[in-house]
PDB file of N, CA and C in Angstrom:
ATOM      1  N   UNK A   1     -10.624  29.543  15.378  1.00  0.00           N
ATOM      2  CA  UNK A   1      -9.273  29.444  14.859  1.00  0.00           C
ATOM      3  C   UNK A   1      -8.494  28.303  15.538  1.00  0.00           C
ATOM      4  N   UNK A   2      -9.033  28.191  16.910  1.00  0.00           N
ATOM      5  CA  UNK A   2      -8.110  26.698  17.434  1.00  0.00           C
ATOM      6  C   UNK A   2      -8.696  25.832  17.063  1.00  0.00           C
ATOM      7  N   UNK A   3      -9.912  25.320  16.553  1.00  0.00           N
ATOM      8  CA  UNK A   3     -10.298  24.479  16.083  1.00  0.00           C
ATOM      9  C   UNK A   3      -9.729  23.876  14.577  1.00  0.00           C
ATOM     10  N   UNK A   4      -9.481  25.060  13.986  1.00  0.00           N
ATOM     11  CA  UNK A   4      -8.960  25.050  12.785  1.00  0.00           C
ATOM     12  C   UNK A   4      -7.193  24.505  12.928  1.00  0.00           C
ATOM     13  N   UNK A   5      -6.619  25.088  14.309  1.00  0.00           N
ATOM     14  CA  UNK A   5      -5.395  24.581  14.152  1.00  0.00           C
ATOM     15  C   UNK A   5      -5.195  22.805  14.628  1.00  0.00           C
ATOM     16  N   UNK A   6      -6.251  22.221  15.626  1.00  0.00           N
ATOM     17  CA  UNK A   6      -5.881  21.380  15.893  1.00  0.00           C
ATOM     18  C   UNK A   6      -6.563  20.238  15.143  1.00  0.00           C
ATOM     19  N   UNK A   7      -7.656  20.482  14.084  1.00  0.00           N
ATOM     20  CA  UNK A   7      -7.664  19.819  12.771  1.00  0.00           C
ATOM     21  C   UNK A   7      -7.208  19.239  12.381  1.00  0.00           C
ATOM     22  N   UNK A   8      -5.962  20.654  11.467  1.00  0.00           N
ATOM     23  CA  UNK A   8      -4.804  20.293  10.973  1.00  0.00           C
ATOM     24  C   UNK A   8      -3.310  19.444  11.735  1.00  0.00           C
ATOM     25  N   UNK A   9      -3.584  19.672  12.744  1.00  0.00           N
ATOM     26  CA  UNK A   9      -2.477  19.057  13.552  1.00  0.00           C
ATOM     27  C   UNK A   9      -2.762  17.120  14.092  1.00  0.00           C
ATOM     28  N   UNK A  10      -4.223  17.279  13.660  1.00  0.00           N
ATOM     29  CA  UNK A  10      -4.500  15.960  13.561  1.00  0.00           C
ATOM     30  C   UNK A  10      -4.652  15.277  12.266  1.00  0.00           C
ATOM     31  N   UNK A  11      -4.859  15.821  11.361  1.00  0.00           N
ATOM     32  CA  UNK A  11      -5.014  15.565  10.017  1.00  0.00           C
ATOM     33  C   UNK A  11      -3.126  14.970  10.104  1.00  0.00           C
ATOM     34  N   UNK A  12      -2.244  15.985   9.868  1.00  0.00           N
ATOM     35  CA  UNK A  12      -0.800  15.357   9.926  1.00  0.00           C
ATOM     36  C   UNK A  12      -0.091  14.757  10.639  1.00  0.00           C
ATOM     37  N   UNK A  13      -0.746  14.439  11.877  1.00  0.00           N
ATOM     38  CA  UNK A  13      -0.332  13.125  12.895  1.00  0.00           C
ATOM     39  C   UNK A  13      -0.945  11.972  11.865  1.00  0.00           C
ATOM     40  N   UNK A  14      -1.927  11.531  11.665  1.00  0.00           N
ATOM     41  CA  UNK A  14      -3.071  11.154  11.230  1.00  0.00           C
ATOM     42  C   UNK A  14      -2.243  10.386   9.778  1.00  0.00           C
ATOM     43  N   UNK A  15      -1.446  11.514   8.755  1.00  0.00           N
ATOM     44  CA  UNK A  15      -0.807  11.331   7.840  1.00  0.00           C
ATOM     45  C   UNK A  15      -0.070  10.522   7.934  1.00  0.00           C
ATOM     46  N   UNK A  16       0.975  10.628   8.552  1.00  0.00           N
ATOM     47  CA  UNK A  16       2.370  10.394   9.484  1.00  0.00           C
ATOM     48  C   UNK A  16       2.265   8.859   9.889  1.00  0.00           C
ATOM     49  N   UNK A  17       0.919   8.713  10.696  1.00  0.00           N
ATOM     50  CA  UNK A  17       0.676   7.060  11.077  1.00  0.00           C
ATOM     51  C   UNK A  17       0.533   6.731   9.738  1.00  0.00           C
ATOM     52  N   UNK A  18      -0.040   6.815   8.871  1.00  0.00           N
ATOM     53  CA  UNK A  18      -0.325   5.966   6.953  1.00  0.00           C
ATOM     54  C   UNK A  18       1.228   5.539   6.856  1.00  0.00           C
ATOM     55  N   UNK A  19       2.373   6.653   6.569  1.00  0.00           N
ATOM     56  CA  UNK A  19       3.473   6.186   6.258  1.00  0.00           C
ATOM     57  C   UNK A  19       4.070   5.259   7.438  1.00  0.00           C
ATOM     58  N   UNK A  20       3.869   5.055   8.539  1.00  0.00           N
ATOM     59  CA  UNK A  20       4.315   4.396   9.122  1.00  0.00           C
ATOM     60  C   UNK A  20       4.088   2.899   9.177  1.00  0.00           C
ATOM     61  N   UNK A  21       2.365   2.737   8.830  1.00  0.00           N
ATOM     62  CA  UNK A  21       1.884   1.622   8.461  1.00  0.00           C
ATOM     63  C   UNK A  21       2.665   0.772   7.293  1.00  0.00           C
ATOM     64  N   UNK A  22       2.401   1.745   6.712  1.00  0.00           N
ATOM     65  CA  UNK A  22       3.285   1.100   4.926  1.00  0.00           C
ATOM     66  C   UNK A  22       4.740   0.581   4.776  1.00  0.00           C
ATOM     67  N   UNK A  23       5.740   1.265   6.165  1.00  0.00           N
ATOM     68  CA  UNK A  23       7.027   0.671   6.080  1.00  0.00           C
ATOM     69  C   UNK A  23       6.766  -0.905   6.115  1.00  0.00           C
ATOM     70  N   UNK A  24       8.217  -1.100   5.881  1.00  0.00           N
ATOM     71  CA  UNK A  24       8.629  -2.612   5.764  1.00  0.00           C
ATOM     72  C   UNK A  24       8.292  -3.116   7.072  1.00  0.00           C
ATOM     73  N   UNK A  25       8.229  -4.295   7.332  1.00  0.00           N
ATOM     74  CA  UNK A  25       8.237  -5.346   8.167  1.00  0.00           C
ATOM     75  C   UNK A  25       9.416  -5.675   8.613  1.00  0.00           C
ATOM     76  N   UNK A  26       9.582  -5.501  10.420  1.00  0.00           N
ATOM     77  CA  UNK A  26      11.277  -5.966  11.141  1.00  0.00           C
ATOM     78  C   UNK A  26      10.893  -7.337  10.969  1.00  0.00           C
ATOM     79  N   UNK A  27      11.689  -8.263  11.864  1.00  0.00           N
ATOM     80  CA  UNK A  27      12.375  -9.363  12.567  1.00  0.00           C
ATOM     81  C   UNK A  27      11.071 -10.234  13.706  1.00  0.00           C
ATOM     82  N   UNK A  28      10.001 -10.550  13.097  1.00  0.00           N
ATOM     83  CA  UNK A  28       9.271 -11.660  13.369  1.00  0.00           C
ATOM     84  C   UNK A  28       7.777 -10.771  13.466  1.00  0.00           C
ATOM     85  N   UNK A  29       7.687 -10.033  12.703  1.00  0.00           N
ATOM     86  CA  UNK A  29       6.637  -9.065  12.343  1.00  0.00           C
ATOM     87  C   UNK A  29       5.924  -9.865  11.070  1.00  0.00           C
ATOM     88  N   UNK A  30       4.432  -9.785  10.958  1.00  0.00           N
ATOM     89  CA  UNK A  30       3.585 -10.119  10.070  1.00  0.00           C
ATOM     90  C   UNK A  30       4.089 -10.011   8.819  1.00  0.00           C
ATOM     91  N   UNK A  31       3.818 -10.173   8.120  1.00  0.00           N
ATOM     92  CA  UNK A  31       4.381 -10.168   6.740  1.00  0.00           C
ATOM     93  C   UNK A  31       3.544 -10.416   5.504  1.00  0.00           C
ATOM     94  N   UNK A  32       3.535 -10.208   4.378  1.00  0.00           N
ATOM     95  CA  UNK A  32       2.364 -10.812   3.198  1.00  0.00           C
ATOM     96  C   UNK A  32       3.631 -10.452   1.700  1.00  0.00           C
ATOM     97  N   UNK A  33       3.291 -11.771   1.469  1.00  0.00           N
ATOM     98  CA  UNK A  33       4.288 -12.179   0.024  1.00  0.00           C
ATOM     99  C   UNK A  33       4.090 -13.428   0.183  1.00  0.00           C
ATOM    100  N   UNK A  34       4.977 -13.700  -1.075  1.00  0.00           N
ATOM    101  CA  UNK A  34       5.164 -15.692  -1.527  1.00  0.00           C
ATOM    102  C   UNK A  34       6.280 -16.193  -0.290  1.00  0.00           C
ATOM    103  N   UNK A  35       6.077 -17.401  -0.206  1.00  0.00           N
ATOM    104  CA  UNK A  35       6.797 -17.933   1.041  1.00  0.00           C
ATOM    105  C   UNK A  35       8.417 -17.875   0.346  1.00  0.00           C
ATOM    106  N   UNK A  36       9.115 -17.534   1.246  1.00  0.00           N
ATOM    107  CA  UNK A  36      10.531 -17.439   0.902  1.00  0.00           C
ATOM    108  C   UNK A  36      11.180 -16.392   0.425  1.00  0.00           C
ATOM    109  N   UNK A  37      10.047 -14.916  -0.586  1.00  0.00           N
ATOM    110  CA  UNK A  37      10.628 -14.092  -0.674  1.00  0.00           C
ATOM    111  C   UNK A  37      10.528 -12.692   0.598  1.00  0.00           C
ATOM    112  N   UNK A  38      11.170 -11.911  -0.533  1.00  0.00           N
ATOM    113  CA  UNK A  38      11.306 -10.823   0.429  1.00  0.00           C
ATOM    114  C   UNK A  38       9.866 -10.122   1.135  1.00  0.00           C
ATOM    115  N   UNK A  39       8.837 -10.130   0.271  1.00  0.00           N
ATOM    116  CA  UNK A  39       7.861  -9.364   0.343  1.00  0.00           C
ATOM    117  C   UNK A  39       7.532  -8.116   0.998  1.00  0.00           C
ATOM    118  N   UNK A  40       6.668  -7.951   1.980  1.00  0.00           N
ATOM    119  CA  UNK A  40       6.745  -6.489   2.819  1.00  0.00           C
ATOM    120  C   UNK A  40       7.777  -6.230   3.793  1.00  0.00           C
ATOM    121  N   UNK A  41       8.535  -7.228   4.052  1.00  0.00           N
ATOM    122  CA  UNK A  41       9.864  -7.661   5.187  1.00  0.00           C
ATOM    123  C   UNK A  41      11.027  -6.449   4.759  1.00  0.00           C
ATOM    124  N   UNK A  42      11.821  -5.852   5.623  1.00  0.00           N
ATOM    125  CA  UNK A  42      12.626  -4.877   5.090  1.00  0.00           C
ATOM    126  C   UNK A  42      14.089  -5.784   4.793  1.00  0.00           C
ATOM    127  N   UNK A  43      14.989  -5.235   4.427  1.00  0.00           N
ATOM    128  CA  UNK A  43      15.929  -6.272   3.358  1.00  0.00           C
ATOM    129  C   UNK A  43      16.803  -6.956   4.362  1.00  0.00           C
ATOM    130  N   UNK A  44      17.124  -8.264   3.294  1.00  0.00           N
ATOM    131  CA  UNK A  44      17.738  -9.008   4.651  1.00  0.00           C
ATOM    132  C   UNK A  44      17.068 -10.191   5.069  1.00  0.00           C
ATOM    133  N   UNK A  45      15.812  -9.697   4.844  1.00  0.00           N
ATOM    134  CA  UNK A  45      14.820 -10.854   5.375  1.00  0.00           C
ATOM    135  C   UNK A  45      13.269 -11.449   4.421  1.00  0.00           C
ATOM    136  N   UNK A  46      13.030 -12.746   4.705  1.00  0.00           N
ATOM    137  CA  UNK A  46      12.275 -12.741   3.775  1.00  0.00           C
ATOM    138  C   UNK A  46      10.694 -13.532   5.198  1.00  0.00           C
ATOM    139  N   UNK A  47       9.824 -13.598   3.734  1.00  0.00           N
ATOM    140  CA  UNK A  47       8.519 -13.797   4.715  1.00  0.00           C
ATOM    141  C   UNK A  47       8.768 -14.969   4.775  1.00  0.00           C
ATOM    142  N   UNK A  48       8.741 -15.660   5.353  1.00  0.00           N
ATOM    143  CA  UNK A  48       8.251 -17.225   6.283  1.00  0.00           C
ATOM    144  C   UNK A  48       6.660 -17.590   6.622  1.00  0.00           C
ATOM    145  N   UNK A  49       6.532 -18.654   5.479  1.00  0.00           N
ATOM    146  CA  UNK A  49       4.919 -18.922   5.816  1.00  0.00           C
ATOM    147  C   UNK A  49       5.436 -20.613   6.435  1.00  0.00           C
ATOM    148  N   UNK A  50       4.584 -21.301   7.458  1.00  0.00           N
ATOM    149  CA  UNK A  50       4.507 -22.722   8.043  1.00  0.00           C
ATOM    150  C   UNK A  50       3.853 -23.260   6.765  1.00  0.00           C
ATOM    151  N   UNK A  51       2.730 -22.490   6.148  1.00  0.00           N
ATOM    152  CA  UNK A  51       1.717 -23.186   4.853  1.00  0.00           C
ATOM    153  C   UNK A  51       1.658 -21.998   4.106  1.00  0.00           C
ATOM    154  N   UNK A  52       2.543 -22.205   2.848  1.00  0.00           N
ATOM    155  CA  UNK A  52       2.580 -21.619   1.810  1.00  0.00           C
ATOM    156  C   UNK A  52       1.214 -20.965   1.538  1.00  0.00           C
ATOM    157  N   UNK A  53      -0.254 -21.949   1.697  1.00  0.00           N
ATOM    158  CA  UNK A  53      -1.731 -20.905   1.331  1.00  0.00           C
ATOM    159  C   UNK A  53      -1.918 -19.246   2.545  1.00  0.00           C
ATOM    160  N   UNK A  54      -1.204 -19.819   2.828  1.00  0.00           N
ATOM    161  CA  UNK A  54      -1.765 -18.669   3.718  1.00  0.00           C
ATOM    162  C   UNK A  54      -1.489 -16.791   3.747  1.00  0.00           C
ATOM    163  N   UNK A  55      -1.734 -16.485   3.675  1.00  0.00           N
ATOM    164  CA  UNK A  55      -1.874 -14.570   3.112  1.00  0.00           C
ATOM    165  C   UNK A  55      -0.613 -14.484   4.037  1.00  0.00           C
ATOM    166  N   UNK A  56      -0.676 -14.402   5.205  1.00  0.00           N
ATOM    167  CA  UNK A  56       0.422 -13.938   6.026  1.00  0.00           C
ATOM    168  C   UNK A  56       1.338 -14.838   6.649  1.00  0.00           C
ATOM    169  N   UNK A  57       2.844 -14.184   7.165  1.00  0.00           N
ATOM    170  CA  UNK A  57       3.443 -15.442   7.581  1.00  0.00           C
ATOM    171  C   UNK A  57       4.640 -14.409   8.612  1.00  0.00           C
ATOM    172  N   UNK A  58       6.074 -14.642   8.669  1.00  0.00           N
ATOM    173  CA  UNK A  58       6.683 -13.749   9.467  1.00  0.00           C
ATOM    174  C   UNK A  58       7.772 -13.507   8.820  1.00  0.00           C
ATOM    175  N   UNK A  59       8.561 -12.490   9.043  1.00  0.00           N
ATOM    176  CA  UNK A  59       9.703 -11.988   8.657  1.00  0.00           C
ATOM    177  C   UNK A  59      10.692 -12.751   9.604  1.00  0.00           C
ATOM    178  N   UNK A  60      11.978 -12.994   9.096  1.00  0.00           N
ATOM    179  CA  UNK A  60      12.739 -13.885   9.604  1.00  0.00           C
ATOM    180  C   UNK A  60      14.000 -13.651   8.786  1.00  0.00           C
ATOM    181  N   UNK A  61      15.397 -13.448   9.418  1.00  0.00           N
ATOM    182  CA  UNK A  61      16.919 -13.608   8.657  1.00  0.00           C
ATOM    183  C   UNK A  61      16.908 -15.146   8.263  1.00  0.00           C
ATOM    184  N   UNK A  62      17.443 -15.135   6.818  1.00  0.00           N
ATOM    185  CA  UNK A  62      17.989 -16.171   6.675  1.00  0.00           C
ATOM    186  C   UNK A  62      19.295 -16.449   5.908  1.00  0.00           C
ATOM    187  N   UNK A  63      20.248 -16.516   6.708  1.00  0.00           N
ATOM    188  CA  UNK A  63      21.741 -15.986   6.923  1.00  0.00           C
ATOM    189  C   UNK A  63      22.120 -17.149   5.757  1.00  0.00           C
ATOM    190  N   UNK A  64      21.659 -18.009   5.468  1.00  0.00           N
ATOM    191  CA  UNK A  64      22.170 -18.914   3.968  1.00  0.00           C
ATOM    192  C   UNK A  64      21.727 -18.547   2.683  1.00  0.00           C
ATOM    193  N   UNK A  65      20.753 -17.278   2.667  1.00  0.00           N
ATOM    194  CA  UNK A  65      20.504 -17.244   1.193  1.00  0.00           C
ATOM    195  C   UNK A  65      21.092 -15.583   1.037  1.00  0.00           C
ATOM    196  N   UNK A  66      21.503 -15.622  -0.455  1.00  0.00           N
ATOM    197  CA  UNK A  66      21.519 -14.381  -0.715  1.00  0.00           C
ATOM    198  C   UNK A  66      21.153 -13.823  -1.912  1.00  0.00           C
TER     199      UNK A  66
END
């Protein structure tokens, strides 16, 4: 039966990290979208690529666009 409880108690830690993964992206955190928009970045901020080819780039304010 404790086996059975701490399973489950890892199964929903376990859960818990997925949604955490999936939030948005802060303030110079990895990022994946088109250069300039918002993409996985939480609002406010958009992804910043140096070279547009590239999959990932950083989240960054940019206090002139809106």
């Amino acid at each position: 039966m404790k086996l059975l409880a701490l399973l489950l108690v890892c199964l929903a830690v376990s859960s818990c990290l997925v949604v955490v993964v999936q939030a948005c992206q802060g303030h110079d955190q990895p990022c994946e979208g088109a250069n300039g928009s918002q993409g996985n970045c939480c609002g406010g901020m958009h992804c910043q690529k140096n070279d547009p080819s590239w999959a990932q780039g950083r989240c960054y304010y940019n206090p002139g666009r809106k």
